[in-house]
N, C-alpha and C. Protein backbone atom coordinates (compact mmCIF):
# COMPACT_ATOMS: atom_id res chain seq x y z
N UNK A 1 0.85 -1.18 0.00
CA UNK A 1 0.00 0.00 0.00
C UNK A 1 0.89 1.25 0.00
N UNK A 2 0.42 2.51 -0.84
CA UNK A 2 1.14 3.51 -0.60
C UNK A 2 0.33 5.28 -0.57
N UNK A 3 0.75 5.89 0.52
CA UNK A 3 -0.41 6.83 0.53
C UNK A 3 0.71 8.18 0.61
N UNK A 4 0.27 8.81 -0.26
CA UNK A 4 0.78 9.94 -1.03
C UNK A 4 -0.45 10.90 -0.88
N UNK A 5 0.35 12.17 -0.75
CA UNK A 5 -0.87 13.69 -0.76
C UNK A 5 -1.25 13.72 -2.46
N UNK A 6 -2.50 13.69 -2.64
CA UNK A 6 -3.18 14.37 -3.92
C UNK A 6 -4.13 14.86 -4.24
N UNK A 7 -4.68 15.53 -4.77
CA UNK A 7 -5.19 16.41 -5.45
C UNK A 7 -7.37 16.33 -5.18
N UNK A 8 -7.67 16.39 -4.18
CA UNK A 8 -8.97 15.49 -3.76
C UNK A 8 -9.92 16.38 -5.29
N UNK A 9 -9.26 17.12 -6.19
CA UNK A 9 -10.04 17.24 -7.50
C UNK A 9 -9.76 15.98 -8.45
N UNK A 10 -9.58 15.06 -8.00
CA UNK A 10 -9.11 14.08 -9.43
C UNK A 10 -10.53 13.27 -9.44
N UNK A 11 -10.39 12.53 -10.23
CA UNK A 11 -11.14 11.64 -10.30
C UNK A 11 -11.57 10.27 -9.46
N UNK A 12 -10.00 10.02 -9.04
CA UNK A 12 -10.23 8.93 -7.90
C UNK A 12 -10.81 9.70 -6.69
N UNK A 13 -10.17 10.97 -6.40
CA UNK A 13 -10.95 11.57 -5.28
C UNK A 13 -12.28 11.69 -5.32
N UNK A 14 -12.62 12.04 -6.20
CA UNK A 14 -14.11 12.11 -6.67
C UNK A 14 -14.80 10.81 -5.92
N UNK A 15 -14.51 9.92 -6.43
CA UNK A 15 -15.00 8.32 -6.57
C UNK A 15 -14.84 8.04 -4.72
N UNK A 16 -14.14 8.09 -4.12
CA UNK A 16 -13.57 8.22 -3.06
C UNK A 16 -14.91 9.09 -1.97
N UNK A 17 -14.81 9.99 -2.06
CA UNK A 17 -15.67 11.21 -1.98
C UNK A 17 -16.98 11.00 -1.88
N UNK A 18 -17.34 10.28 -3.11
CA UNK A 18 -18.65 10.03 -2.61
C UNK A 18 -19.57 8.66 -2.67
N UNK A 19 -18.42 8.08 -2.09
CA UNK A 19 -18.24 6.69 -1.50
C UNK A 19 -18.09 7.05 0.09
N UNK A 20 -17.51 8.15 0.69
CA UNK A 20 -17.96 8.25 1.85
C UNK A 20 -18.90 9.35 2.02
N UNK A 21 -19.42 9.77 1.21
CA UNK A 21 -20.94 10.69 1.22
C UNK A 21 -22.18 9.92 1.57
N UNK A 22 -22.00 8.64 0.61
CA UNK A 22 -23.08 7.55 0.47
C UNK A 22 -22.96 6.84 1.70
N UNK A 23 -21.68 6.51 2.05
CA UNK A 23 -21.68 5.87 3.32
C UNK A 23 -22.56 6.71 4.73
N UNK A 24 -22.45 7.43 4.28
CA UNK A 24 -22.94 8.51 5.60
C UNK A 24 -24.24 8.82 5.40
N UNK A 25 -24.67 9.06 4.06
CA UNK A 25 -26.08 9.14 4.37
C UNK A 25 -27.05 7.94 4.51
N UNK A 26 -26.54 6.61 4.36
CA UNK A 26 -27.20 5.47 4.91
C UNK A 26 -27.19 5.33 6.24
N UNK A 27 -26.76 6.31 6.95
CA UNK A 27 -27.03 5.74 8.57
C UNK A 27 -27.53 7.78 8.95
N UNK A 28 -27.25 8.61 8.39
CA UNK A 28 -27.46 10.08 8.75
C UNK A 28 -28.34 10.64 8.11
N UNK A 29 -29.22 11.90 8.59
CA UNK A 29 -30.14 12.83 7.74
C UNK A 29 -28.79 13.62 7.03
N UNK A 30 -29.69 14.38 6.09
CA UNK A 30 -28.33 15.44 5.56
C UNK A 30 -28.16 16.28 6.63
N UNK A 31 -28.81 17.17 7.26
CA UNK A 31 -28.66 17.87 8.47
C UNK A 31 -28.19 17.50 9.49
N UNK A 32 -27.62 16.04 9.41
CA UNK A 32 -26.64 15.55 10.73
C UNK A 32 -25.05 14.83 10.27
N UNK A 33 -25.15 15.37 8.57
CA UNK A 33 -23.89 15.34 8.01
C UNK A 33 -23.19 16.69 8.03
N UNK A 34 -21.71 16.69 8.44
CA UNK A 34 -21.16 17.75 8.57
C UNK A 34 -19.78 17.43 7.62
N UNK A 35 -19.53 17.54 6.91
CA UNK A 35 -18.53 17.11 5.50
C UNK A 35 -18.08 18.46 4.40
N UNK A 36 -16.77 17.88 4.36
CA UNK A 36 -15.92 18.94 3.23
C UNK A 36 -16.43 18.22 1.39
N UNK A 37 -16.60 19.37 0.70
CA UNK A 37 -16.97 18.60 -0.36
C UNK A 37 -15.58 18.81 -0.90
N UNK A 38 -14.91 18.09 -2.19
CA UNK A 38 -13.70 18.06 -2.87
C UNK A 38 -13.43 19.43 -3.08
N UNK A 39 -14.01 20.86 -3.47
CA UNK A 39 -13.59 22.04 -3.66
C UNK A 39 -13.49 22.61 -2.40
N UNK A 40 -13.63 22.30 -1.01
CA UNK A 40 -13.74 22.49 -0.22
C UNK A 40 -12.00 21.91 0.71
N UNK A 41 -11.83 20.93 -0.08
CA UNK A 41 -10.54 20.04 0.88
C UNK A 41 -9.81 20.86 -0.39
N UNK A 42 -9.89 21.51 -1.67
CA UNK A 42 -8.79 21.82 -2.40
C UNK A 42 -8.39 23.23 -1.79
N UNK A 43 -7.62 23.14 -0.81
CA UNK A 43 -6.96 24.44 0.27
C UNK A 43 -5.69 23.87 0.60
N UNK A 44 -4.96 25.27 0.40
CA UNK A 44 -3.45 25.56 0.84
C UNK A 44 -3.40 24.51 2.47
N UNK A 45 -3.95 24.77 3.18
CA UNK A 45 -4.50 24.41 4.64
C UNK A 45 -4.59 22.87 4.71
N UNK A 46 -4.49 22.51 3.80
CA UNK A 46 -5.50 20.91 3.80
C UNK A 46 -4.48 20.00 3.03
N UNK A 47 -4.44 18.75 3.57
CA UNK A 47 -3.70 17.87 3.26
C UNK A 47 -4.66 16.81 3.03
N UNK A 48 -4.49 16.48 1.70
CA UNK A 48 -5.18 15.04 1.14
C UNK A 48 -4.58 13.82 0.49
N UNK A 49 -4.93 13.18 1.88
CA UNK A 49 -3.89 11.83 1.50
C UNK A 49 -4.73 10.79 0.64
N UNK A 50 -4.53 9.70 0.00
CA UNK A 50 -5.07 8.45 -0.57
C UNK A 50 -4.05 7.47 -0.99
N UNK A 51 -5.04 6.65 -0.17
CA UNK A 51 -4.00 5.05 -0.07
C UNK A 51 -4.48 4.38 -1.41
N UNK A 52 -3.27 3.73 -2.11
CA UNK A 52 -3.88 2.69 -2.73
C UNK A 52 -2.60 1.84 -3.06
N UNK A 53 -3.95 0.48 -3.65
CA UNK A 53 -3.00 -0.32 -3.34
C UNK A 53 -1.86 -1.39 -5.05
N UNK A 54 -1.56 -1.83 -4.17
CA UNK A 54 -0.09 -2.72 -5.63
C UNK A 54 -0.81 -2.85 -6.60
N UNK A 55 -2.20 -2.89 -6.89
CA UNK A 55 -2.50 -2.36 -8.24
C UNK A 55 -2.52 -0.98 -8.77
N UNK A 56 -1.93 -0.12 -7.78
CA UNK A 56 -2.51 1.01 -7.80
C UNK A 56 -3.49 1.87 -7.90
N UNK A 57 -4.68 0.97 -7.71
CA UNK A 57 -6.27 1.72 -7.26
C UNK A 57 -6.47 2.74 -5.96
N UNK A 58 -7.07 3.76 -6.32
CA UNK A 58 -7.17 4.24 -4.84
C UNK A 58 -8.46 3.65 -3.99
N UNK A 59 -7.59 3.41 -2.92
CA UNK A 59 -8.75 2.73 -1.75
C UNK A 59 -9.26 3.47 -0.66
N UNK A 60 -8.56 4.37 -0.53
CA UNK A 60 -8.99 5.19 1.08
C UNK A 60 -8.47 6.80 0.75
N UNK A 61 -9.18 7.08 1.40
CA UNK A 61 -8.36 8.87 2.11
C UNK A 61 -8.82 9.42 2.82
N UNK A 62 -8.23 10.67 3.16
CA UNK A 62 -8.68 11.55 4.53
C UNK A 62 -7.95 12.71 4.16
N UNK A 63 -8.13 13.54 5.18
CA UNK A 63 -7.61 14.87 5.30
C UNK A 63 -7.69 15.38 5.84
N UNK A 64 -6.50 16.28 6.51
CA UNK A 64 -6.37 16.97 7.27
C UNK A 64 -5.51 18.54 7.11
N UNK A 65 -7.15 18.95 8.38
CA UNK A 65 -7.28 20.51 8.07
C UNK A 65 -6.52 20.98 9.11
N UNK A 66 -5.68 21.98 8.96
CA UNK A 66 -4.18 22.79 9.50
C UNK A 66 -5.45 24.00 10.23
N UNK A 67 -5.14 23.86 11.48
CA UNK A 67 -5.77 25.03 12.39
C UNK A 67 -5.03 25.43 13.38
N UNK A 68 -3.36 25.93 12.70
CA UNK A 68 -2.53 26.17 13.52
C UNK A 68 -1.90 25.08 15.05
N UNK A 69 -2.83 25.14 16.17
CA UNK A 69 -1.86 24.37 17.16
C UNK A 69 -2.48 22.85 17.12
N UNK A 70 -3.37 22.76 16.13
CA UNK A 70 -4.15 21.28 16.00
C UNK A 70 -4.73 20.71 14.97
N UNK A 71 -4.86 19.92 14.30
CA UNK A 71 -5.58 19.49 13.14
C UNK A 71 -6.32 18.74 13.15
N UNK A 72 -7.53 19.10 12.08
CA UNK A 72 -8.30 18.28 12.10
C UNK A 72 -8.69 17.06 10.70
N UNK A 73 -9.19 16.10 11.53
CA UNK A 73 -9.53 14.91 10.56
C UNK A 73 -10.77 15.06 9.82
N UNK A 74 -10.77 14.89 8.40
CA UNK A 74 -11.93 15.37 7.35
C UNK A 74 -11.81 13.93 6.68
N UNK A 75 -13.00 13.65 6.33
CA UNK A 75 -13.41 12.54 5.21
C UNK A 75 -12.22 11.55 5.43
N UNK A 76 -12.29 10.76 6.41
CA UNK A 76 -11.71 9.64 6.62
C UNK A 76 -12.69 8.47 5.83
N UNK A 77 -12.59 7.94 5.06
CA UNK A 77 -12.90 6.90 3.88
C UNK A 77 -12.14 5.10 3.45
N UNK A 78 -12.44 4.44 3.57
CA UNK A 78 -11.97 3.36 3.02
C UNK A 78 -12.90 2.73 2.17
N UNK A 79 -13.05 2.35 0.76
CA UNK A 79 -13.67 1.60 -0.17
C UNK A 79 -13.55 0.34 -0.20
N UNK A 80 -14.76 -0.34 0.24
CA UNK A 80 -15.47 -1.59 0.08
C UNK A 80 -13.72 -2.38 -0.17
N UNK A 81 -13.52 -2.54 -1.42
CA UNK A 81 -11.87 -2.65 -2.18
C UNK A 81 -10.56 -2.90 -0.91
N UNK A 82 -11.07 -2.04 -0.15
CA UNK A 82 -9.61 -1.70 0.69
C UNK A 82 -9.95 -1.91 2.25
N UNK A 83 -11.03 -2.49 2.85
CA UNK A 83 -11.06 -3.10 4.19
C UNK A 83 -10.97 -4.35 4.47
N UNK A 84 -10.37 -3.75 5.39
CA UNK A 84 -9.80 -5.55 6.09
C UNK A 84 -8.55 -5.46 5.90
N UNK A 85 -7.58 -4.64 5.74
CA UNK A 85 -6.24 -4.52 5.49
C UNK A 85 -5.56 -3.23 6.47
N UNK A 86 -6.38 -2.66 6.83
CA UNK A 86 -5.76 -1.61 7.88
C UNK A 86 -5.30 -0.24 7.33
N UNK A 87 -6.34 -0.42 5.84
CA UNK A 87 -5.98 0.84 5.02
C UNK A 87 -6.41 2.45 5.88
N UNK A 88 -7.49 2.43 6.74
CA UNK A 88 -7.82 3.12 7.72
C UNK A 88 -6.56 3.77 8.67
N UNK A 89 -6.40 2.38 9.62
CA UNK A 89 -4.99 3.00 10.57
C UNK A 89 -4.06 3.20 9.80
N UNK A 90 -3.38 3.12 8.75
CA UNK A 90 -2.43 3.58 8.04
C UNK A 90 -2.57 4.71 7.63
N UNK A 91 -3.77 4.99 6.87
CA UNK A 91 -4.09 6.71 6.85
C UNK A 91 -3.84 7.41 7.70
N UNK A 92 -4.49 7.12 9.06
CA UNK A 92 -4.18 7.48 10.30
C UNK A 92 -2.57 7.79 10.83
N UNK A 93 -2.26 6.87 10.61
CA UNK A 93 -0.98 6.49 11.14
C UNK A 93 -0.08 8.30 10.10
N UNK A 94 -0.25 7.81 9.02
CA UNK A 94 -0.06 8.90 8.01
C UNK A 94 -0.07 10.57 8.33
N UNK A 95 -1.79 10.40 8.26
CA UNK A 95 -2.00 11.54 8.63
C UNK A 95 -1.42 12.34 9.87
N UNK A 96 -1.27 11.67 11.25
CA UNK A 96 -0.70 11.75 12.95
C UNK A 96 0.59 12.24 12.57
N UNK A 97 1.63 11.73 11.91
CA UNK A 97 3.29 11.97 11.35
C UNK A 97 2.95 13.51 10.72
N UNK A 98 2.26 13.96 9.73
CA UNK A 98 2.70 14.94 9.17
C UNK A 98 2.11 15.64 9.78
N UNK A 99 0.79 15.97 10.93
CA UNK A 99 0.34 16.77 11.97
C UNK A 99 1.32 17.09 12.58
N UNK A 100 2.61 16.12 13.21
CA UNK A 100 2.99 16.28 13.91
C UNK A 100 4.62 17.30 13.25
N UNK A 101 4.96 16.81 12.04
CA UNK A 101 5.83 17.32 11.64
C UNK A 101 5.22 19.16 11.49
N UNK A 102 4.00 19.30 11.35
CA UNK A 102 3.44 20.74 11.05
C UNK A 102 3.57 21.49 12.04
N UNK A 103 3.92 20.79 13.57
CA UNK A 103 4.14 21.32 14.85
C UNK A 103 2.46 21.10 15.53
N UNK A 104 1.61 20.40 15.35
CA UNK A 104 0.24 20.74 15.62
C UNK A 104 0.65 20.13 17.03
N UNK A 105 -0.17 20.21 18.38
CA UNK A 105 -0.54 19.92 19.46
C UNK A 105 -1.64 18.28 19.56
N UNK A 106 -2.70 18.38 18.81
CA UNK A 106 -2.88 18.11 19.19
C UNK A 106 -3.85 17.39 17.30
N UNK A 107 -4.53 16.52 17.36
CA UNK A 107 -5.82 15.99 16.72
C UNK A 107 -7.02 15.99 16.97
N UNK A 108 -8.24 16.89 16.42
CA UNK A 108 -9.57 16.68 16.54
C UNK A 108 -10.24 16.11 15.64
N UNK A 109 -11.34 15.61 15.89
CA UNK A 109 -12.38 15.52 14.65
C UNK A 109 -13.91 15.15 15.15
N UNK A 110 -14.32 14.84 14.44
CA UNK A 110 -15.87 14.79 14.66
C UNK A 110 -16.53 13.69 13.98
N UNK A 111 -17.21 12.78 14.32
CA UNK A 111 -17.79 11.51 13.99
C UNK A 111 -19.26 11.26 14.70
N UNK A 112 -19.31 10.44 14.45
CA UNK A 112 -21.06 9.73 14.79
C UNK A 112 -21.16 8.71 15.65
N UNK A 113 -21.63 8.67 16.71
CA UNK A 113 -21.79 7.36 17.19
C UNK A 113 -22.66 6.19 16.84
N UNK A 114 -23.12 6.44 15.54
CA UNK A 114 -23.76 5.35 14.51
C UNK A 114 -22.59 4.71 13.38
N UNK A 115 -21.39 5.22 13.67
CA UNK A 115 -20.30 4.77 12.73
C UNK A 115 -19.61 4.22 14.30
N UNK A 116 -20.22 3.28 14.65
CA UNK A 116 -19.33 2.10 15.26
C UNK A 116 -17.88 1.71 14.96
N UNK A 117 -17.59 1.54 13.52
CA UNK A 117 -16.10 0.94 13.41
C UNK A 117 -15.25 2.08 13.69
N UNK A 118 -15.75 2.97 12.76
CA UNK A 118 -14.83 4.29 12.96
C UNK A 118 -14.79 4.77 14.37
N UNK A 119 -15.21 4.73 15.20
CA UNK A 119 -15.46 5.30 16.84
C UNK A 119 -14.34 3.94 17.30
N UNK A 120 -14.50 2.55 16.85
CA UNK A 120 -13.75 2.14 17.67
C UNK A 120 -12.46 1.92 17.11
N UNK A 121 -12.30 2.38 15.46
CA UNK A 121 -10.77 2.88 15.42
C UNK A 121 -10.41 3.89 16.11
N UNK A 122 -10.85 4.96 16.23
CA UNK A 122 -10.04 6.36 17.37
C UNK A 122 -10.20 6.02 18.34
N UNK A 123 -10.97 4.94 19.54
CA UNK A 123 -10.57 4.51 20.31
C UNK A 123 -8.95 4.42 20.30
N UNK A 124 -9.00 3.13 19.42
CA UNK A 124 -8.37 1.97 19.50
C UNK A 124 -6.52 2.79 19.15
N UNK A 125 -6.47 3.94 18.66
CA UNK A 125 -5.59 4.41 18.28
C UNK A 125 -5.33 5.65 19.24
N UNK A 126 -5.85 5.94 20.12
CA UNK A 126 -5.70 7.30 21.16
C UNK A 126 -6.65 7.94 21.16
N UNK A 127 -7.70 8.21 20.64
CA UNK A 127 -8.63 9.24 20.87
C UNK A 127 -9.57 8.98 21.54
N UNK A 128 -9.70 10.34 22.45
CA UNK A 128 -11.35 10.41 23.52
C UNK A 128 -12.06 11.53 23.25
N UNK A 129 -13.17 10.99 23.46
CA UNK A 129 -14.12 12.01 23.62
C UNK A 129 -13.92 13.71 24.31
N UNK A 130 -14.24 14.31 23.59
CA UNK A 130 -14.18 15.89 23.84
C UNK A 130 -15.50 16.37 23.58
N UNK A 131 -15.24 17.49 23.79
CA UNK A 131 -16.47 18.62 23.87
C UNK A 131 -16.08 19.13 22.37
N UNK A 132 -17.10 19.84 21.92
CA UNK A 132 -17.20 20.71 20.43
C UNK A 132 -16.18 21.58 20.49
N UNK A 133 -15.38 21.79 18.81
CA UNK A 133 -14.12 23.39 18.88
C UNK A 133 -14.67 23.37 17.72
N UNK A 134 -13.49 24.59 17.57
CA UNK A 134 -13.45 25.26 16.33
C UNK A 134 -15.20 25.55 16.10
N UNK A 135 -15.32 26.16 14.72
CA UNK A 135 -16.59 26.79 14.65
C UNK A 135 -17.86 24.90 14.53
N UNK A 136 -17.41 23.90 14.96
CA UNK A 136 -18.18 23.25 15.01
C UNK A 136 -19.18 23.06 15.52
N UNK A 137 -20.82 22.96 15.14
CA UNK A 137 -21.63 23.22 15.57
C UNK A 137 -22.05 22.21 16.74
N UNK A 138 -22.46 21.78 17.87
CA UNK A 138 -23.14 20.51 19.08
C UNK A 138 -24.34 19.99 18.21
N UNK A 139 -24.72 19.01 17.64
CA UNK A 139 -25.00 18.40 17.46
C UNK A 139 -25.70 17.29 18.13
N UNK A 140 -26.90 16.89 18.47
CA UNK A 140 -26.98 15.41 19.33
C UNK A 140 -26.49 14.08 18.76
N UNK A 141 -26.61 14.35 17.09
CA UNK A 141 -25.50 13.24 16.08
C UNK A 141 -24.17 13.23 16.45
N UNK A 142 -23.80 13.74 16.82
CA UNK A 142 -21.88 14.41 16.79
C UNK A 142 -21.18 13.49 17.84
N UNK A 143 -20.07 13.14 17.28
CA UNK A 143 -19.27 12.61 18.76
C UNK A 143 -17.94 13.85 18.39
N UNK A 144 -17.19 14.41 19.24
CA UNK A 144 -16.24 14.68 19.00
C UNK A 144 -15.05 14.29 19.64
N UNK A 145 -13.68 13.79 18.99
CA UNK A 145 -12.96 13.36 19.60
C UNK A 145 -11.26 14.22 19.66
N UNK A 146 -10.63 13.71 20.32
CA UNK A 146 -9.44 14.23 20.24
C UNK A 146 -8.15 13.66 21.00
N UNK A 147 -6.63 13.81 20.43
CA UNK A 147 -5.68 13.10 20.61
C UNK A 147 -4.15 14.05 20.73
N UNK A 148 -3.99 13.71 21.96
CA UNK A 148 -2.68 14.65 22.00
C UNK A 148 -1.61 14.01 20.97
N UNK A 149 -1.00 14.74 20.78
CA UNK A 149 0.50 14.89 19.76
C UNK A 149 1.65 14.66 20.63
């Protein structure tokens, strides 16, 4: 597997994109989705990674948004294609290294407690539960989590 920053305007991003759009609105109203659309992650600020694999398909991505002493996790994704291999914590793993090389403090993000796997990957990797930042709205959908650096 190899996960490289690119361009969340391409086409695989695309595909990617809204493969975790779809994922989310099978368990969410739209009003309890809170999501970057691809012109939205294309910022100086924003780092967009995608894994893929020895065929070179893209299978996963995420991104992360630069908010000075902390960053946050956007569209964390893995395709049907790419679970069961740990394409997830590797993103992760990914994403945590270059937060940390940016000088950030710390990792936030925001999830659902109807996305079970994903809640018990940021478990499972350092993250707890927090209260709402940044201009994020409280939500009764919302989990928010966070992970020191």
């Amino acid at each position: 597997m190899n996960i490289a920053v690119e361009s969340p305007l391409t086409q695989d991003a695309a595909t990617l994109i809204e493969g975790s759009e779809a994922a989310l609105c099978e368990v969410y109203t739209t009003d309890e989705c809170f999501t970057f659309t691809a012109a939205e992650l294309d910022d100086e600020d924003i780092i967009f990674l995608v894994a893929r694999n020895a065929k070179k398909q893209a299978i996963g991505c995420v991104a992360l948004c630069d908010y000075e002493i902390y960053g946050e996790v956007k569209r964390l994704y893995v395709a049907p294609t790419g679970r069961g291999q740990g394409t997830a914590r590797k993103l992760m793993d990914d994403l945590e290294e270059r937060a940390r090389l940016i000088g950030h403090e710390a990792i936030k993000l925001e999830t659902g407690d109807k996305l079970a796997a994903a809640v018990s990957l940021y478990k499972s990797i350092g993250y707890s539960v927090c209260g709402p930042f940044g201009d994020s709205p409280e939500h009764p959908a919302s989990l928010f989590m966070t992970k020191e650096l």
